[in-house]
PDB file of N, CA and C in Angstrom:
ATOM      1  N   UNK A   1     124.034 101.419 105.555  1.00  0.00           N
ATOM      2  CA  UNK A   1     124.144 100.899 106.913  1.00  0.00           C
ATOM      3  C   UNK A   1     123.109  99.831 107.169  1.00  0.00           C
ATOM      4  N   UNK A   2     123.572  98.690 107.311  1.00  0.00           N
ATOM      5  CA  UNK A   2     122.552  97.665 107.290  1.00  0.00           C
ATOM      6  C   UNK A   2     121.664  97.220 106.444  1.00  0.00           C
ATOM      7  N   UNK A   3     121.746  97.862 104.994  1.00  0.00           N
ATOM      8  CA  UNK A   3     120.663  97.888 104.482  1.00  0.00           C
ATOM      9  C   UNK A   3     120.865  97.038 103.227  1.00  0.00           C
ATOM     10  N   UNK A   4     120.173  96.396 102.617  1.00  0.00           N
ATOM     11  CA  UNK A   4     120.499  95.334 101.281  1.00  0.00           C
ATOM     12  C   UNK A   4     120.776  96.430  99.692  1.00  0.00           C
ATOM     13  N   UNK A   5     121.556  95.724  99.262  1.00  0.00           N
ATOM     14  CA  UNK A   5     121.856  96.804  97.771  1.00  0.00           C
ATOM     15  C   UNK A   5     120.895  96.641  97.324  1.00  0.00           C
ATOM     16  N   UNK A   6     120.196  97.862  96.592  1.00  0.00           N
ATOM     17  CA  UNK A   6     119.110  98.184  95.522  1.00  0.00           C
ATOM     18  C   UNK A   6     119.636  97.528  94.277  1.00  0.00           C
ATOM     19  N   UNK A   7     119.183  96.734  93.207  1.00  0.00           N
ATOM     20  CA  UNK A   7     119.204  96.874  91.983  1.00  0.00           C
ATOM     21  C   UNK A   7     119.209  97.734  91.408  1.00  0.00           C
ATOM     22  N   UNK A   8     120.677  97.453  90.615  1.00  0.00           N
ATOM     23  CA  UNK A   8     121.056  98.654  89.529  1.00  0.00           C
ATOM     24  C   UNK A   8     120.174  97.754  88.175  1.00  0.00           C
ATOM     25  N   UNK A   9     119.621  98.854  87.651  1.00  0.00           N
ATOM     26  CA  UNK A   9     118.837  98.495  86.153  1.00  0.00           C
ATOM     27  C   UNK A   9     119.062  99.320  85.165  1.00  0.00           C
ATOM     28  N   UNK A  10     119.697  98.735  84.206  1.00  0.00           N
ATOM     29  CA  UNK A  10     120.550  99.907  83.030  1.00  0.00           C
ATOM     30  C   UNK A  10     121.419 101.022  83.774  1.00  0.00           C
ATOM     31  N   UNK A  11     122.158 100.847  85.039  1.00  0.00           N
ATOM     32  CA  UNK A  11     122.745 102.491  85.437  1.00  0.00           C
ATOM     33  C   UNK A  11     121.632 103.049  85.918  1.00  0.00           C
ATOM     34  N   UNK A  12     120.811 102.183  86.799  1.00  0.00           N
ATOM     35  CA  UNK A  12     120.146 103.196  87.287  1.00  0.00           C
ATOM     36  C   UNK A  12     119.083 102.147  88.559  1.00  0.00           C
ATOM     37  N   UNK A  13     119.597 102.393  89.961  1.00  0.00           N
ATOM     38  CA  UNK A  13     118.872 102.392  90.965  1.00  0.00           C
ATOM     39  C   UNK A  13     117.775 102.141  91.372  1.00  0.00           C
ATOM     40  N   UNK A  14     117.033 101.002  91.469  1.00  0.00           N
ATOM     41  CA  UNK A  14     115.422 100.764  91.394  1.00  0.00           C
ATOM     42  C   UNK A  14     115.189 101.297  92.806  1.00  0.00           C
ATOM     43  N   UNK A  15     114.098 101.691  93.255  1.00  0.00           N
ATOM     44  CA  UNK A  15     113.129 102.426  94.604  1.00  0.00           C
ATOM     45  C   UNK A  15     113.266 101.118  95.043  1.00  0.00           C
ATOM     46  N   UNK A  16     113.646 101.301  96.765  1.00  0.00           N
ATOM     47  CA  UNK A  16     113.452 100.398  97.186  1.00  0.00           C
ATOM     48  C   UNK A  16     112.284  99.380  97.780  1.00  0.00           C
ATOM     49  N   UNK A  17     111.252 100.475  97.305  1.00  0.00           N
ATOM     50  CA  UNK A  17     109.776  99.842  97.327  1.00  0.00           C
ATOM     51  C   UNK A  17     109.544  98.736  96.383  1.00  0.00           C
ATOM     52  N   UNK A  18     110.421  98.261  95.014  1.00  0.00           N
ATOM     53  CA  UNK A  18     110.258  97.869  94.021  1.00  0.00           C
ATOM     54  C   UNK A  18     111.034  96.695  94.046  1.00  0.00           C
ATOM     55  N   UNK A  19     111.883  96.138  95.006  1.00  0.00           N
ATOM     56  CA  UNK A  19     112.777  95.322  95.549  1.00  0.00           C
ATOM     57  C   UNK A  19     112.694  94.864  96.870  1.00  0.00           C
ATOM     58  N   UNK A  20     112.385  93.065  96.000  1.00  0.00           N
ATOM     59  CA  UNK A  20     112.204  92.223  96.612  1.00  0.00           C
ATOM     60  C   UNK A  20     113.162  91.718  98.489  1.00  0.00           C
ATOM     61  N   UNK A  21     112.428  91.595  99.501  1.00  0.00           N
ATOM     62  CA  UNK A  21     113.453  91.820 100.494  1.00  0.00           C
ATOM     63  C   UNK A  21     113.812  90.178 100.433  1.00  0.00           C
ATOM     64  N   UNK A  22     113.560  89.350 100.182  1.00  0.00           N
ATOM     65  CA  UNK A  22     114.410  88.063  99.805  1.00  0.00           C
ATOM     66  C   UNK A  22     115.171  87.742  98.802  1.00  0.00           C
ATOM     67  N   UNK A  23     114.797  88.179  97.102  1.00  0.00           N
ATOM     68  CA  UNK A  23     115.810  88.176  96.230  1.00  0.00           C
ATOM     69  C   UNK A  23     116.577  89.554  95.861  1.00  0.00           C
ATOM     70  N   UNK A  24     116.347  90.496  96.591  1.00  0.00           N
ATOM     71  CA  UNK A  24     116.807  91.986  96.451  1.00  0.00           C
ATOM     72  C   UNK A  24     117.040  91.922  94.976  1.00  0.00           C
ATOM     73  N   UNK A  25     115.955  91.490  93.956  1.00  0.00           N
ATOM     74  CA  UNK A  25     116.100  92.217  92.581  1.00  0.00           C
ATOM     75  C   UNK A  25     114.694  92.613  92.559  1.00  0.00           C
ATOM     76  N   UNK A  26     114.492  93.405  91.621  1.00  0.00           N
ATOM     77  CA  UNK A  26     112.900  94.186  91.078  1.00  0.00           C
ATOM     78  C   UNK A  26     112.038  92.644  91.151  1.00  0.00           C
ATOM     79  N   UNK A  27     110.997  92.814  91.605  1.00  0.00           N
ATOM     80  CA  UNK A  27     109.759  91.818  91.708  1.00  0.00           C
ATOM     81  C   UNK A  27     109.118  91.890  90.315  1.00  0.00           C
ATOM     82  N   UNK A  28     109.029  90.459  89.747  1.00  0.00           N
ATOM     83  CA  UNK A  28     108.492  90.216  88.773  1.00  0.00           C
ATOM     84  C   UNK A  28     106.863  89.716  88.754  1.00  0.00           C
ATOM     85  N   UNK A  29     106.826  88.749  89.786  1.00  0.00           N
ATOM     86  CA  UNK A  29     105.383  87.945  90.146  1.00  0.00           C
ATOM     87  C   UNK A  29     105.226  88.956  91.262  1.00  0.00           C
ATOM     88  N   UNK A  30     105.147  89.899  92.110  1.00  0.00           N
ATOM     89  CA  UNK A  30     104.794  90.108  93.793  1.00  0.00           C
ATOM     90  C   UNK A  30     103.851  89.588  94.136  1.00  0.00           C
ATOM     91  N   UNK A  31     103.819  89.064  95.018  1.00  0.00           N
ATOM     92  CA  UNK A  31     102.486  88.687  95.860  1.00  0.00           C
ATOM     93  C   UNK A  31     102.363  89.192  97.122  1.00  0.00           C
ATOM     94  N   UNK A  32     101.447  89.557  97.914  1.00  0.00           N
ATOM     95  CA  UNK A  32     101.251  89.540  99.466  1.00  0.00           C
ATOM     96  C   UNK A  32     100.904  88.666 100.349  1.00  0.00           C
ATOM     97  N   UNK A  33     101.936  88.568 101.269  1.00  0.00           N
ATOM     98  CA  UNK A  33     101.704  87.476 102.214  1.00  0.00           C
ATOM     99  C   UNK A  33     100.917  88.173 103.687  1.00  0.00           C
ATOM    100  N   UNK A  34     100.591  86.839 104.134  1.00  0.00           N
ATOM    101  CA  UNK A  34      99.564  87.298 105.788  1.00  0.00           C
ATOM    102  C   UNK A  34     100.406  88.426 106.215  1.00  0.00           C
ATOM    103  N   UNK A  35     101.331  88.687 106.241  1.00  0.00           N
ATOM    104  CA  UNK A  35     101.770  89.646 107.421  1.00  0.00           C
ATOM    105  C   UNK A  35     101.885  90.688 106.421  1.00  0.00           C
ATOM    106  N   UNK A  36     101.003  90.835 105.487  1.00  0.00           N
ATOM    107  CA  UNK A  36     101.023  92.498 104.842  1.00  0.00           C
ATOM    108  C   UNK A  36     102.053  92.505 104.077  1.00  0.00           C
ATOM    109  N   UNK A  37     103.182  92.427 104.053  1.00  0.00           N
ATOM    110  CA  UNK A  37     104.323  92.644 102.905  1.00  0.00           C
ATOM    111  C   UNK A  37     104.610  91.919 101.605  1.00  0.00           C
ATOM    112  N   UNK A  38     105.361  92.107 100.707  1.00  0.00           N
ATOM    113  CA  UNK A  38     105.156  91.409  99.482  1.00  0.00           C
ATOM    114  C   UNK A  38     106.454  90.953  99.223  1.00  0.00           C
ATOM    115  N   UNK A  39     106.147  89.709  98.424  1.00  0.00           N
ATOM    116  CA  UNK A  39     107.578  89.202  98.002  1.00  0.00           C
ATOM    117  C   UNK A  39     107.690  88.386  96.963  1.00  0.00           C
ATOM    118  N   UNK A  40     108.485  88.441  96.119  1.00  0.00           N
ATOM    119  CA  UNK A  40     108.527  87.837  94.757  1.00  0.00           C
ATOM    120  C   UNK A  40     107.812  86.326  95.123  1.00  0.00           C
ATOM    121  N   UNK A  41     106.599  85.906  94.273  1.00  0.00           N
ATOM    122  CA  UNK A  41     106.233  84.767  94.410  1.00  0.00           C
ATOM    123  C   UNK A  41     106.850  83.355  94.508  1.00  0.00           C
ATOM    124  N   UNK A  42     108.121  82.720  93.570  1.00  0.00           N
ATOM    125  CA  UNK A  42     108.858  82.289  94.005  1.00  0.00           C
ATOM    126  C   UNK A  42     109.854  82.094  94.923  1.00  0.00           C
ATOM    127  N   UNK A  43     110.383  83.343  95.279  1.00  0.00           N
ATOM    128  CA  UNK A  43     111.174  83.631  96.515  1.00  0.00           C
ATOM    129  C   UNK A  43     109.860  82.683  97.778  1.00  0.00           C
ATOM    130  N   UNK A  44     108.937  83.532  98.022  1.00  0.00           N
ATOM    131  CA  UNK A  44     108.080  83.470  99.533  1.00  0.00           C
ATOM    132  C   UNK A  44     107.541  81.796  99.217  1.00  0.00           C
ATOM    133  N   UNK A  45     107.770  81.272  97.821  1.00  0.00           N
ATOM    134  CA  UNK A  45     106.509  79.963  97.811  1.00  0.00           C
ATOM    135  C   UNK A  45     108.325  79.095  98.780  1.00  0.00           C
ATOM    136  N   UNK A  46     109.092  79.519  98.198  1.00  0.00           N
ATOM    137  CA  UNK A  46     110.814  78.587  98.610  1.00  0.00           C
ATOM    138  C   UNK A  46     110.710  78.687 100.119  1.00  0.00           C
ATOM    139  N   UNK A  47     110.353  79.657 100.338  1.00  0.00           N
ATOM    140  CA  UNK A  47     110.512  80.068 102.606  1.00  0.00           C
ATOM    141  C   UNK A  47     109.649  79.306 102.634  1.00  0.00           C
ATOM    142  N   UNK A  48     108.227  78.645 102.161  1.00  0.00           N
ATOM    143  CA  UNK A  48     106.881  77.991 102.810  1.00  0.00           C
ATOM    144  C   UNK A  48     107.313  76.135 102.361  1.00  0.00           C
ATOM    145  N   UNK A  49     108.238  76.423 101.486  1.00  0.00           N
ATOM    146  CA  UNK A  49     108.460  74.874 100.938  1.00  0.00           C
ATOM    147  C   UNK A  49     109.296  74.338 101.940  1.00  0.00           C
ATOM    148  N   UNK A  50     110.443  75.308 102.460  1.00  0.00           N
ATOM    149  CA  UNK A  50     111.205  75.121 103.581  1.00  0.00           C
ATOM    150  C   UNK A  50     110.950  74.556 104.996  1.00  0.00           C
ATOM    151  N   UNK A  51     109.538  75.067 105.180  1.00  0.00           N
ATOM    152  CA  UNK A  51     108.613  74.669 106.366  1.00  0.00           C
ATOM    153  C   UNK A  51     108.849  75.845 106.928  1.00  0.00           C
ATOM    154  N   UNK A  52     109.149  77.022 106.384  1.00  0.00           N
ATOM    155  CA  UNK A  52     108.514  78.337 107.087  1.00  0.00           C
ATOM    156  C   UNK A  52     107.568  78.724 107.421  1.00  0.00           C
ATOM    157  N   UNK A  53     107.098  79.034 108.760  1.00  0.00           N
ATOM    158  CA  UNK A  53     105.879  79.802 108.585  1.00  0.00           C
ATOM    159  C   UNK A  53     105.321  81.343 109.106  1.00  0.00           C
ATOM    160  N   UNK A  54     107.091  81.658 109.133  1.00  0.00           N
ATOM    161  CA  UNK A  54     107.172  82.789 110.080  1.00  0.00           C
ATOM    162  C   UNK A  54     107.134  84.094 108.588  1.00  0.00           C
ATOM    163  N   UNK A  55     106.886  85.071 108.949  1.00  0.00           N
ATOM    164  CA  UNK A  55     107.175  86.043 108.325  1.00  0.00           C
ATOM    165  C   UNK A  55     108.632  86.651 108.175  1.00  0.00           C
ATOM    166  N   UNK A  56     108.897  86.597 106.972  1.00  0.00           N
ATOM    167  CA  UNK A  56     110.733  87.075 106.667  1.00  0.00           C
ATOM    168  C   UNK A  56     110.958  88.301 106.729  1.00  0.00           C
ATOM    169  N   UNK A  57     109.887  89.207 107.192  1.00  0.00           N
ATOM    170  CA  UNK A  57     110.552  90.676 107.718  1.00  0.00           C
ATOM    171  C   UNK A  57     110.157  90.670 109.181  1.00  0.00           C
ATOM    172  N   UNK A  58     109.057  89.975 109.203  1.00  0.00           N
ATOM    173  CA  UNK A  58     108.994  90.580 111.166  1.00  0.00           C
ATOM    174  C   UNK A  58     108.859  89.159 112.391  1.00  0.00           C
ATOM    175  N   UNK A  59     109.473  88.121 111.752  1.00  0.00           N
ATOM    176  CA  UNK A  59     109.580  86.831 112.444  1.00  0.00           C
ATOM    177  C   UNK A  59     108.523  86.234 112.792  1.00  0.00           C
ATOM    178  N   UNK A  60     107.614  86.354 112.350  1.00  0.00           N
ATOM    179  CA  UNK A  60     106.679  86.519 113.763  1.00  0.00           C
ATOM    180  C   UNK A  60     105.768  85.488 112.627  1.00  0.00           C
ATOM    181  N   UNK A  61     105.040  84.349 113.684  1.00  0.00           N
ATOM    182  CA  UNK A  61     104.030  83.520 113.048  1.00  0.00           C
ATOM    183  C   UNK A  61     102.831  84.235 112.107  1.00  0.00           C
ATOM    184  N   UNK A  62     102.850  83.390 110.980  1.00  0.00           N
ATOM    185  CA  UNK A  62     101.921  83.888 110.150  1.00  0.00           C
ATOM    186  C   UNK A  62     100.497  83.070 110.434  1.00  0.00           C
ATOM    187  N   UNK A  63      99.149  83.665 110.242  1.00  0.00           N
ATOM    188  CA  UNK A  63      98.183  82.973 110.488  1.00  0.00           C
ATOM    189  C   UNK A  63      97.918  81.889 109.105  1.00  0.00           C
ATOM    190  N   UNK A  64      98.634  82.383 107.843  1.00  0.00           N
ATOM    191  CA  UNK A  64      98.133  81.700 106.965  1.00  0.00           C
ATOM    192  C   UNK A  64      99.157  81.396 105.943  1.00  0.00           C
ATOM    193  N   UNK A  65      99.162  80.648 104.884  1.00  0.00           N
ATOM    194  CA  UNK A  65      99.959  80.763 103.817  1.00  0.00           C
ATOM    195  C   UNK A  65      99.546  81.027 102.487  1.00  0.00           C
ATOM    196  N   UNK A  66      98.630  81.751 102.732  1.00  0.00           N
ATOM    197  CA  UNK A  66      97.990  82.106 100.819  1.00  0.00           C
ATOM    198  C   UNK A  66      98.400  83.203 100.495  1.00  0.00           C
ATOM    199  N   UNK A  67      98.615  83.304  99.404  1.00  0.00           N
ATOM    200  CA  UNK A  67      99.501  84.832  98.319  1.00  0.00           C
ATOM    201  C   UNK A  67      98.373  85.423  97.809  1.00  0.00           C
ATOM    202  N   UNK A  68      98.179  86.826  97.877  1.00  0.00           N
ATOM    203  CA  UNK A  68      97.463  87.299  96.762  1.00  0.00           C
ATOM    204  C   UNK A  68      98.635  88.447  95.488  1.00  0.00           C
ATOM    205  N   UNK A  69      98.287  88.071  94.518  1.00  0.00           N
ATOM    206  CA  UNK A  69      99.004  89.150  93.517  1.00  0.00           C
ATOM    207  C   UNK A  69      98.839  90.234  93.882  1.00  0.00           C
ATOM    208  N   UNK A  70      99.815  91.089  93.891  1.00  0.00           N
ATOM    209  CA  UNK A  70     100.035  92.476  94.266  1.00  0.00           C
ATOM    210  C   UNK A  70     100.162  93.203  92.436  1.00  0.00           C
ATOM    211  N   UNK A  71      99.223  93.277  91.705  1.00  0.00           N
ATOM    212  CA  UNK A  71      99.043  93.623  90.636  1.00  0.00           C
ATOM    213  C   UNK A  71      99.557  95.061  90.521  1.00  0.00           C
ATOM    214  N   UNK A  72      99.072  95.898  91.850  1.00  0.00           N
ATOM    215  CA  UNK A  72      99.635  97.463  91.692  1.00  0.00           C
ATOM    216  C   UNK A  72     100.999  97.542  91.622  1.00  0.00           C
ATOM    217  N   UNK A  73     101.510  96.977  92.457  1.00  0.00           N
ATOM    218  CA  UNK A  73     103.208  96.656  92.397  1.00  0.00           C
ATOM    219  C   UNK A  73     103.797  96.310  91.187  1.00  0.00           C
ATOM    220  N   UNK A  74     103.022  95.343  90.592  1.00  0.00           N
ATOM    221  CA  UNK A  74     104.092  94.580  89.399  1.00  0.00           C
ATOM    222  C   UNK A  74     103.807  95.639  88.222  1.00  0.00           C
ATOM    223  N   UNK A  75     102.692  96.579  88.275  1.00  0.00           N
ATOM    224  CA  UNK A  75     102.459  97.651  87.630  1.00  0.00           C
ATOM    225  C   UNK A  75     103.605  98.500  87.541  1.00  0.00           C
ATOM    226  N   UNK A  76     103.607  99.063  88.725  1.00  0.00           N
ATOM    227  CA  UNK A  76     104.625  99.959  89.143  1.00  0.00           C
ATOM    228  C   UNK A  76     105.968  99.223  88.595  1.00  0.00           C
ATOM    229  N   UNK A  77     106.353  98.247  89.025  1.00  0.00           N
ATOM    230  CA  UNK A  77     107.387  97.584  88.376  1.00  0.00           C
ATOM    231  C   UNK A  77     107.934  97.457  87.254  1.00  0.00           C
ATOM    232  N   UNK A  78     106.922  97.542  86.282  1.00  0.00           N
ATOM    233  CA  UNK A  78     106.850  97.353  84.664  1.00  0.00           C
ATOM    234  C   UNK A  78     107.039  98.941  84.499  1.00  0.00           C
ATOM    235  N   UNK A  79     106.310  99.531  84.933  1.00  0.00           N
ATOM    236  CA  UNK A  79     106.785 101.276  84.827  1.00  0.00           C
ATOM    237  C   UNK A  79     107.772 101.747  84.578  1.00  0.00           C
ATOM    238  N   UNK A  80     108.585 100.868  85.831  1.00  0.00           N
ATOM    239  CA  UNK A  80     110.081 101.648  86.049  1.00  0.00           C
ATOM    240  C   UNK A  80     110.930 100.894  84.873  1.00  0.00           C
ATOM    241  N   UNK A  81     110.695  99.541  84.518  1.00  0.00           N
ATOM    242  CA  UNK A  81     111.660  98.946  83.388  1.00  0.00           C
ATOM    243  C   UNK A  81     111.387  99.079  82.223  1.00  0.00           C
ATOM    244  N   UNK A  82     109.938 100.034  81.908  1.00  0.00           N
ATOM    245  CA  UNK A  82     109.958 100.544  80.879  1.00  0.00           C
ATOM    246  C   UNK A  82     110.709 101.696  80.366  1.00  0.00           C
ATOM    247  N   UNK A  83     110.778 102.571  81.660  1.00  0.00           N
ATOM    248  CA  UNK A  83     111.558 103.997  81.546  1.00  0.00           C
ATOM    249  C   UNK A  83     112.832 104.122  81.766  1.00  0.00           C
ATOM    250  N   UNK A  84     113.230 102.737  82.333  1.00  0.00           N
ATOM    251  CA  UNK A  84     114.483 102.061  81.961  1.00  0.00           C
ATOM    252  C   UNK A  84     115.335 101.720  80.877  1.00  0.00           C
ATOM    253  N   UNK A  85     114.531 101.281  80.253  1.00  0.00           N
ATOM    254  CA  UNK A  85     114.613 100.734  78.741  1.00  0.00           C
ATOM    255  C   UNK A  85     114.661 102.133  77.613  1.00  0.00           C
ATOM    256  N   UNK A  86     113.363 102.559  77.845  1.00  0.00           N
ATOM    257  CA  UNK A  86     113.573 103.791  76.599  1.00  0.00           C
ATOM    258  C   UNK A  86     114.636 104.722  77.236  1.00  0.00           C
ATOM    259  N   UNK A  87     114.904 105.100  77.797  1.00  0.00           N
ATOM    260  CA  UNK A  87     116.079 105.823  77.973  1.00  0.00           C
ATOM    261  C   UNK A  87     117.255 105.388  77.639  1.00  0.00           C
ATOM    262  N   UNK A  88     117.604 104.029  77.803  1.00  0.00           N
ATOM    263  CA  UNK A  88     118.639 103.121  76.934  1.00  0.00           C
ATOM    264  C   UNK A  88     118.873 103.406  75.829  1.00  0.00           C
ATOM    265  N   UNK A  89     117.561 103.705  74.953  1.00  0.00           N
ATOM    266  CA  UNK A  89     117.769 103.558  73.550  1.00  0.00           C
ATOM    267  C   UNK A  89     117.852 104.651  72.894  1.00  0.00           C
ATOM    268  N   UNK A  90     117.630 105.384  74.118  1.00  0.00           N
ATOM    269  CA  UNK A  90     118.252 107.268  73.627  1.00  0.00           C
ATOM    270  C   UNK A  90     119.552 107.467  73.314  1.00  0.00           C
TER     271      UNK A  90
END
């Protein structure tokens, strides 16, 4: 209901913590933007190239435009497409 499809990865459902809310696939680069949330680095650099400066989940003016890597995330990320993978090859 309202909600964007999760990435299927091998037959299998990524967390929707792990998916990007602009390219709705698993985040490869994440970064965090001013308004706290994260979004695939290319995706969020395309909204700022656009002359965005609003935040793409809560509209709302951002004070800034600098990314920091969300390293725990892309962690977590690599996690899940690892356990993705070896189970494949079972």
């Amino acid at each position: 209901r309202g909600r964007p499809p999760r990435a299927d990865v091998g037959g299998r459902l990524a967390p929707d913590g792990l998916i990007c809310p602009l390219s709705l696939e698993i985040y490869e680069d994440p970064v965090m933007a001013a308004d706290g949330f994260s979004y695939e680095r290319r995706e969020i650099e395309n909204w700022f190239a656009r002359g965005k400066r609003t935040s793409p989940k809560t509209n709302e003016e951002l004070p800034h435009t600098f990314l920091m890597p969300n390293r725990d995330l892309k962690s977590t990320c690599q996690d899940f497409l690892d356990e993705v993978r070896k189970f494949a090859e079972m």
